[in-house]
Protein backbone atom coordinates (compact mmCIF):
# COMPACT_ATOMS: atom_id res chain seq x y z
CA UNK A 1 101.63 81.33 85.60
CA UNK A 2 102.94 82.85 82.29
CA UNK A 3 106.59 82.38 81.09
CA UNK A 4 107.87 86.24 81.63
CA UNK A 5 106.68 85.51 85.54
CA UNK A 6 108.12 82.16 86.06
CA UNK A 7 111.10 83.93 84.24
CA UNK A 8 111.85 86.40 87.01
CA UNK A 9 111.00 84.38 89.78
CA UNK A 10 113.66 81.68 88.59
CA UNK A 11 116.06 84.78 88.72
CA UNK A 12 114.99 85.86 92.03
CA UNK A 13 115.07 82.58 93.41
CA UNK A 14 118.88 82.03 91.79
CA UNK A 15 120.13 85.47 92.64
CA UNK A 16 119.26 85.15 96.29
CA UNK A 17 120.27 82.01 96.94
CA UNK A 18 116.10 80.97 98.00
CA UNK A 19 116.25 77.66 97.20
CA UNK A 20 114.87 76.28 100.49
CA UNK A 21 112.58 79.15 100.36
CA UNK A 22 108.76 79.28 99.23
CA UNK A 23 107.19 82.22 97.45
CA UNK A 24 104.16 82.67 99.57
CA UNK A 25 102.68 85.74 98.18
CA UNK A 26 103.06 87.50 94.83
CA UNK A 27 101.45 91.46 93.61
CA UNK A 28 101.99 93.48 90.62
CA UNK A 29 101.57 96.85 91.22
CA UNK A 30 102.30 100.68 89.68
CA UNK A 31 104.10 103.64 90.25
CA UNK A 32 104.05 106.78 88.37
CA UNK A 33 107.28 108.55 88.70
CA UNK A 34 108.22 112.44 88.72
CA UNK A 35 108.66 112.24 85.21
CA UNK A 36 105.13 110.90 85.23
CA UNK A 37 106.37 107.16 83.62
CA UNK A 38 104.63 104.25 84.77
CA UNK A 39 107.04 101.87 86.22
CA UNK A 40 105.25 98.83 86.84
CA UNK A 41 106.73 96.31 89.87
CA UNK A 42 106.47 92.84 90.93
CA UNK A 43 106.30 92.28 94.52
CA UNK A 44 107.06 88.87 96.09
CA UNK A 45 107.20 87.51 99.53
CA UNK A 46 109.51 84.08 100.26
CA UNK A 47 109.21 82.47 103.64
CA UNK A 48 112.02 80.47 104.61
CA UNK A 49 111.69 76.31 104.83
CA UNK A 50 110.94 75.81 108.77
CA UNK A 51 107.82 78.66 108.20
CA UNK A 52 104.93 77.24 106.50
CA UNK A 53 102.88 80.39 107.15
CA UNK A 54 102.31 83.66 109.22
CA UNK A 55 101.82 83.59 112.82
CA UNK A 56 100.25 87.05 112.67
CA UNK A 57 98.16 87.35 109.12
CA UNK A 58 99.58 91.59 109.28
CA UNK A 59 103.06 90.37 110.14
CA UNK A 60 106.31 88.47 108.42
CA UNK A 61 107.98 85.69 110.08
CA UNK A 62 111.83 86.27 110.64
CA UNK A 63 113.55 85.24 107.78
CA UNK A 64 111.42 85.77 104.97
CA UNK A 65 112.71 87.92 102.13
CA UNK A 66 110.71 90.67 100.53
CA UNK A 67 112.08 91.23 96.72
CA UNK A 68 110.37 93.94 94.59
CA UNK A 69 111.44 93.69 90.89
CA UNK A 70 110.94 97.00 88.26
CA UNK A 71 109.06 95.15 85.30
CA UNK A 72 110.43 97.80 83.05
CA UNK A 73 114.00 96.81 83.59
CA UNK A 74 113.82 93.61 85.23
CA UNK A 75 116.17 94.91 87.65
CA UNK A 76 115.79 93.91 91.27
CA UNK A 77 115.06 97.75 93.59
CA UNK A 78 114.50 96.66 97.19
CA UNK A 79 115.68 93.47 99.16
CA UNK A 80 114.86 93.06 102.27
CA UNK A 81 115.33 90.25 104.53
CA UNK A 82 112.54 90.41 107.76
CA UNK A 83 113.97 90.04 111.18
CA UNK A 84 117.67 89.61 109.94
């Protein structure tokens, strides 16, 4: 894992308060905007401590946070926590 990715998880981990939590699964991906940018994104899936792993492969167990970070800004754009 390179530094600028162990960098932002570190900040996602801190920021959310995921310290009992384990980042499962991790993408990069792109977007181009209307202004025809490329914004490229980091995608990364934390389950929380009593889930070791998916019960359905196609589903999320409750709890696990979903963070997608712009790589561009290395801003955090969506947060979303599964099941409450």
């Amino acid at each position: 894992m390179n530094e600028t990715l162990q960098h932002l998880i570190d900040d996602t981990r801190k920021k959310f308060g995921l310290d009992d939590y384990c980042l499962k699964n991790y993408e990069y991906y792109r977007n181009v905007n209307m202004f025809n940018e490329t914004i490229y994104k980091l995608c990364m899936e934390w389950f929380p401590p009593h889930q070791t792993a998916p019960v359905d492969e196609d589903l999320n167990p409750d709890g696990t946070a979903v963070i997608e970070v712009n790589l561009n800004t290395g801003k955090v754009e969506s947060a979303v926590f599964c099941h409450g």
